[in-house]
Protein backbone atom coordinates (compact mmCIF):
# COMPACT_ATOMS: atom_id res chain seq x y z
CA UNK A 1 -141.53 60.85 30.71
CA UNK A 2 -144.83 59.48 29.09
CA UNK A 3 -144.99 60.94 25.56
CA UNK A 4 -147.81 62.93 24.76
CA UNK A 5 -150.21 63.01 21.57
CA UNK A 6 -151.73 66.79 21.25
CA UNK A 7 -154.74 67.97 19.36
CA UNK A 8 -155.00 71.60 18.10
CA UNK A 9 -157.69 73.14 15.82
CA UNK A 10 -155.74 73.27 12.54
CA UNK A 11 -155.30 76.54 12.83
CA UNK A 12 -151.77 78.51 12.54
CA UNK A 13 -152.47 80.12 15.97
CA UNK A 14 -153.32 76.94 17.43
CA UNK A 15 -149.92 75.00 15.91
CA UNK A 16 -147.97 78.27 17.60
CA UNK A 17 -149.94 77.74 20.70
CA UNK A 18 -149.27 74.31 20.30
CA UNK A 19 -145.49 75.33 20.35
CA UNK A 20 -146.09 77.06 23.90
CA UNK A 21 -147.45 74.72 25.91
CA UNK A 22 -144.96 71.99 24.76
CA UNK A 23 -142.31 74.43 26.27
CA UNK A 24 -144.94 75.43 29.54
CA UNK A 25 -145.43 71.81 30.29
CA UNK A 26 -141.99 69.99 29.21
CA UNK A 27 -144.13 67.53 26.74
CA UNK A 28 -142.28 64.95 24.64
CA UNK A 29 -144.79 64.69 21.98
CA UNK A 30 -145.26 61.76 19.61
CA UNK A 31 -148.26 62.80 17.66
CA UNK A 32 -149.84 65.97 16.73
CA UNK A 33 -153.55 65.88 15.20
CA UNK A 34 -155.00 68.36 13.53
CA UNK A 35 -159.02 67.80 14.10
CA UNK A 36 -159.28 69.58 10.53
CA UNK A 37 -158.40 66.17 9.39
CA UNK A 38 -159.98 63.00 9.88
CA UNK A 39 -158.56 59.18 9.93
CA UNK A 40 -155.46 60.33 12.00
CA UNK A 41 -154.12 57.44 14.15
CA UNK A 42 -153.70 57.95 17.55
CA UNK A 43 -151.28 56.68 20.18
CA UNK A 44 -152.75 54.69 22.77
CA UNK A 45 -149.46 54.35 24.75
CA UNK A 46 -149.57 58.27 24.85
CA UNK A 47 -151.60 60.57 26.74
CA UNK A 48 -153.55 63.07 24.80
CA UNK A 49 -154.04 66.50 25.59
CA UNK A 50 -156.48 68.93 23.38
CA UNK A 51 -155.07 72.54 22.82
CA UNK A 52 -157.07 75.44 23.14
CA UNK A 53 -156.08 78.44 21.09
CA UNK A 54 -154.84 81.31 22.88
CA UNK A 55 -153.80 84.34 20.29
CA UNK A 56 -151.40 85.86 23.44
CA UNK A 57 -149.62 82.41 23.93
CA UNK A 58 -149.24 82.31 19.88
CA UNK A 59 -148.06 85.70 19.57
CA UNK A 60 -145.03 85.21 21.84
CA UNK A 61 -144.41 82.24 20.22
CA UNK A 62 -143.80 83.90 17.04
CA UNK A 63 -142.23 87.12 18.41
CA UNK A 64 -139.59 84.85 19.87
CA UNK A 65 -139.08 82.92 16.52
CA UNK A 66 -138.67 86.30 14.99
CA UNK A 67 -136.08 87.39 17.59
CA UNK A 68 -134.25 84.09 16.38
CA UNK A 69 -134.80 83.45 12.50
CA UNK A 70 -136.14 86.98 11.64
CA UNK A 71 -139.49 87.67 9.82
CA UNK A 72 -138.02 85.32 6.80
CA UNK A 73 -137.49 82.48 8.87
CA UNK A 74 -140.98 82.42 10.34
CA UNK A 75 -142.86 83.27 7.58
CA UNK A 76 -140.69 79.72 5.95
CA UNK A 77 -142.59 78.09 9.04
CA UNK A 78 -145.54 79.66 8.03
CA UNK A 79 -145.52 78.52 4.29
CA UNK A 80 -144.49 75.01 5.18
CA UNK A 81 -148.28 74.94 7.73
CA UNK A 82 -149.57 75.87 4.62
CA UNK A 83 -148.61 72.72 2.40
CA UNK A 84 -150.75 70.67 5.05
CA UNK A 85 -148.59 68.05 4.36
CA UNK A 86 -149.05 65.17 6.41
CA UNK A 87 -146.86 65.59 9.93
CA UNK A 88 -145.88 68.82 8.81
CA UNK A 89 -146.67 69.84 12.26
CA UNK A 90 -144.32 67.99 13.85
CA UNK A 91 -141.39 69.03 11.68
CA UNK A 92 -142.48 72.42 12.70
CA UNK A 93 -142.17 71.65 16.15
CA UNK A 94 -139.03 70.23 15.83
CA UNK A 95 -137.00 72.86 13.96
CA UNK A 96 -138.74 75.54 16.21
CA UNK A 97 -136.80 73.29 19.03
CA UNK A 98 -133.82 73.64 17.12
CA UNK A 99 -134.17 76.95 16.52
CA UNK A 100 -134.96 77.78 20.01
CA UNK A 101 -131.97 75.12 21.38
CA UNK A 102 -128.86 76.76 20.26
CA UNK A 103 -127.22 80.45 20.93
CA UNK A 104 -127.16 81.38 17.18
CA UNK A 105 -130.24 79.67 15.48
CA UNK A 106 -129.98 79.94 12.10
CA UNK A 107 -132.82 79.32 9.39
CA UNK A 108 -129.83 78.76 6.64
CA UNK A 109 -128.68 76.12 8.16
CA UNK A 110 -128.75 73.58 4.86
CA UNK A 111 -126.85 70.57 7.03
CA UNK A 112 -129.35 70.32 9.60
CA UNK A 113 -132.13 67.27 8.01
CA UNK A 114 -135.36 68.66 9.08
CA UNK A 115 -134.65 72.36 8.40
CA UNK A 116 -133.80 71.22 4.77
CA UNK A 117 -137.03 69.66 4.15
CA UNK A 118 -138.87 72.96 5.71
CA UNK A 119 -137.21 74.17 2.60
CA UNK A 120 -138.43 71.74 0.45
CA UNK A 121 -141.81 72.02 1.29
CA UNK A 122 -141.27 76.42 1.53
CA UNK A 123 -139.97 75.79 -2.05
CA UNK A 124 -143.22 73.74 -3.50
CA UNK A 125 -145.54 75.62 -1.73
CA UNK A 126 -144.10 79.30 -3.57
CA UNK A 127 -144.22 76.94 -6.66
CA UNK A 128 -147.89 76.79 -6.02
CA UNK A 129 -148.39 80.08 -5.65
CA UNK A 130 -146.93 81.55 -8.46
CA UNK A 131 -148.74 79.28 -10.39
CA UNK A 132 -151.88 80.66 -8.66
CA UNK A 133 -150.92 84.08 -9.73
CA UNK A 134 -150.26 83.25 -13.11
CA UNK A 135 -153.25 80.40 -13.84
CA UNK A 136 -156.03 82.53 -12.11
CA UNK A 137 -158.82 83.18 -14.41
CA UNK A 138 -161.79 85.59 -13.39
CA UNK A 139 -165.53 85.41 -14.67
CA UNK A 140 -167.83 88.31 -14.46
CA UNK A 141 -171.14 87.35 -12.25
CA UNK A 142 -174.45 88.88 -13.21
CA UNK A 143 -173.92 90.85 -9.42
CA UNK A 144 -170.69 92.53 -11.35
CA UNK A 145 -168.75 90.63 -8.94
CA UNK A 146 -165.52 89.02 -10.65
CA UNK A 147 -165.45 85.03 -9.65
CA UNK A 148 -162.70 82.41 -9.86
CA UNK A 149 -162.39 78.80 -8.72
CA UNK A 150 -159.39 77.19 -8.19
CA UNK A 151 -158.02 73.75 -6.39
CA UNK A 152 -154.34 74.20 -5.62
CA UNK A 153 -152.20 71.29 -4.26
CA UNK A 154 -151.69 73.65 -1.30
CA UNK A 155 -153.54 76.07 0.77
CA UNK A 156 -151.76 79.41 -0.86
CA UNK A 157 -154.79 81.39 -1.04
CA UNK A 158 -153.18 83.56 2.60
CA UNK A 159 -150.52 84.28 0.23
CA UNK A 160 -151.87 85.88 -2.84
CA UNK A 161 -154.18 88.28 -1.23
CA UNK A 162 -151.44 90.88 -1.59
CA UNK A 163 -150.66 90.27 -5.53
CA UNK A 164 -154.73 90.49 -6.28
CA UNK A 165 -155.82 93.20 -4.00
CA UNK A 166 -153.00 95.46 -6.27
CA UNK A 167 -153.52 93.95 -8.99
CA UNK A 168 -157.19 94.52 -9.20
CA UNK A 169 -157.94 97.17 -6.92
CA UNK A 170 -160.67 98.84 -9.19
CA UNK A 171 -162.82 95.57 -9.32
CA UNK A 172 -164.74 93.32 -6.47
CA UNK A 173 -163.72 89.68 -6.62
CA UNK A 174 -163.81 86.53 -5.33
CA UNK A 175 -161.16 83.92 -5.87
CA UNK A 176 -162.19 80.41 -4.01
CA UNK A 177 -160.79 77.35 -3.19
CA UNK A 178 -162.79 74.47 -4.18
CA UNK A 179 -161.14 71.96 -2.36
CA UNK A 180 -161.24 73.55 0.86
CA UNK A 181 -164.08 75.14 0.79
CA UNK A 182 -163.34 78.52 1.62
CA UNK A 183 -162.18 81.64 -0.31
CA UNK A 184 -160.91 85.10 -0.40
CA UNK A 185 -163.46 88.62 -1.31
CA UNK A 186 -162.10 91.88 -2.88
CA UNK A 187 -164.86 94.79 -2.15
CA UNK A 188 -162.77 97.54 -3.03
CA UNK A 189 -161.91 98.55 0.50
CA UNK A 190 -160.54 94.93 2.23
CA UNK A 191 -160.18 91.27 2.08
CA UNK A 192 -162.40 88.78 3.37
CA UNK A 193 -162.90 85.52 3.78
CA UNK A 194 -165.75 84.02 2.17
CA UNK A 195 -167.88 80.36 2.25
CA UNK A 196 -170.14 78.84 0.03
CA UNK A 197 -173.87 77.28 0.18
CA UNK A 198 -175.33 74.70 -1.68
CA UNK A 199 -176.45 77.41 -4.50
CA UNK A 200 -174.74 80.41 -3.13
CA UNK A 201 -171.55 82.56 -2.15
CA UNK A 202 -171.95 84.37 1.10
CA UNK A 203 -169.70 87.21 1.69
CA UNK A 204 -169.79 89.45 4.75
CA UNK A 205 -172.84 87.42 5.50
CA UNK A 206 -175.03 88.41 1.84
CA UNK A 207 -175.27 86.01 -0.33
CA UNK A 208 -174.09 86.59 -4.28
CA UNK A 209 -176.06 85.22 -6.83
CA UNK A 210 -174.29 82.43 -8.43
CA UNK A 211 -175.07 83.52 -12.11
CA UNK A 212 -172.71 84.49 -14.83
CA UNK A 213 -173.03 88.26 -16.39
CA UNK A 214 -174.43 87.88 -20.20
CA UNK A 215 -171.27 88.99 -21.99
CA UNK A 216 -169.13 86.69 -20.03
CA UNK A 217 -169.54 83.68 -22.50
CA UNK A 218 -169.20 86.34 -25.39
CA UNK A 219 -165.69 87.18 -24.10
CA UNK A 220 -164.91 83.30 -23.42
CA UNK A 221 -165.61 82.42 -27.03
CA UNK A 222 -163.57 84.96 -28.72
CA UNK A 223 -160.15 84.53 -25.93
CA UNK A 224 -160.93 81.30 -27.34
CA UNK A 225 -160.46 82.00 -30.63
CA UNK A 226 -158.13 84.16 -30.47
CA UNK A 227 -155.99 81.71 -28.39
CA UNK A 228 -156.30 79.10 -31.13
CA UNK A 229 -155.83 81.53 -34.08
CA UNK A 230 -151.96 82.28 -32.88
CA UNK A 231 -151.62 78.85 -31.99
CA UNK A 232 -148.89 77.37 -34.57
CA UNK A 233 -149.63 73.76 -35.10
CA UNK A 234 -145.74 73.05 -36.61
CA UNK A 235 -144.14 75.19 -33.18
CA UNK A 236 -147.21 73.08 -31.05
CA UNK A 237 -144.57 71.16 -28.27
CA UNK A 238 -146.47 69.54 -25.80
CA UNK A 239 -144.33 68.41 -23.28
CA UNK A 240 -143.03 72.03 -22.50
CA UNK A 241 -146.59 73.15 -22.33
CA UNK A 242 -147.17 70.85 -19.95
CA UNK A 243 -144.24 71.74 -18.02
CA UNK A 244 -145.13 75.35 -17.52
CA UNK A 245 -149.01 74.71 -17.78
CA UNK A 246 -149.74 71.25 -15.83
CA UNK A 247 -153.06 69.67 -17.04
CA UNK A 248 -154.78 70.44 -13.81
CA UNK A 249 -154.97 73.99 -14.83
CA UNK A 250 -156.24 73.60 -17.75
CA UNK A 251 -159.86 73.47 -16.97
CA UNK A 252 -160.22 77.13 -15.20
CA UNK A 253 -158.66 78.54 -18.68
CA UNK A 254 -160.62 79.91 -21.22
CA UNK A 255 -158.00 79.29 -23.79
CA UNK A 256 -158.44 75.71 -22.79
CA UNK A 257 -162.33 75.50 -22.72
């Protein structure tokens, strides 16, 4: 059987559609592309075959994987997507086969290769997004909208919407990604996805003026101070610091600026 090299829109439904039609059309698949990404290589001794996103197809998908692995064992599936790790999709697609190939799949399976490095990645990407909880630093716009920016190693934005919805459920915010391009909006009622222009935010399709409230840099300076005022220089141990705050963190901190 000629192998086949399958395109999907990056999306999670599309990978889990993805999924489907490998099993509807007995595919032996050698590449999957993600047309999110660019400078993928294909095959040219496969046939490709683009995949069109069908939410029913997707859905059965993952009630079956639930039905197997439980609600923990897809949403591991879920978080690995998420690390958009290079062929990260086809690990996917294999342990789904696994999962889906014996009587009593299990997703704690730690001898089985590709299953343990879903759990590598799972475990990285909840690194991430702790750190996202804990690094997360908001900055009062002059629309009274709270702003943050951010650039995490992987997309965990999907998974802190819960933690800052409760957390800050009096305020509007926006927390946004920077290095895809795309973030999350708090208006006291729901979460949405927002984009940016070149000098705005647009949320629910208004724009937000990009400009920060006059007491914001008030407040900066004195966490600032503050910060460096209990800061003892003969306890100062850098290398731990660094450990539980990496550099890259350092410039959405006030403490830092």
């Amino acid at each position: 059987m000629q192998h086949r090299v399958l395109e999907y829109d990056g999306s999670w439904y599309g990978l889990l559609t993805l999924i489907f039609e490998v099993y509807e059309h007995k595919y032996e698949v050698s590449t999957i592309l993600n047309q999110q990404r660019t400078g993928m290589q294909t095959d040219f001794f496969a046939q490709n075959a683009i995949v069109t996103t069908n939410r029913q197809k997707a859905e059965r998908v993952a009630k079956g994987l639930k039905a197997k692995v439980g609600t923990e064992g897809l949403e591991e599936l879920y978080e690995a997507y998420l690390s958009e790790l290079k062929g990260v999709e086809m690990l996917i697609l294999k342990v789904v086969q696994y999962y889906f190939s014996v009587q009593k799949a299990s997703h704690k399976n730690y001898a089985h290769p590709q299953l343990i490095e879903i759990k590598k990645i799972v475990k990285s990407v909840s690194r991430e997004r702790h750190r996202m909880k804990a690094f997360v630093r908001f900055q009062l716009l002059s629309d009274g909208i709270y702003f943050a920016l951010v650039e995490p190693d992987f997309n965990v934005l999907p998974l802190i919407v819960k933690h800052f919805k409760e957390r800050y459920a009096d305020q509007r915010w926006v927390i946004y990604d920077g290095k895809r391009n795309y973030g999350i909006s708090y208006d006291l009622h729901e979460v949405n996805e927002v984009l940016f222009g070149e000098e705005e935010i647009t949320v629910n399709q208004k724009s937000i003026a990009v400009g920060w409230h006059e007491e914001e840099a008030f407040y900066g300076k004195l966490w600032n101070l503050y910060f460096k005022s209990v800061n003892i220089k003969e306890r100062k141990n850098t290398k731990l610091h660094v450990q539980h705050v990496p550099k890259r963190y350092w410039k959405y901190l006030n403490e830092k600026l």
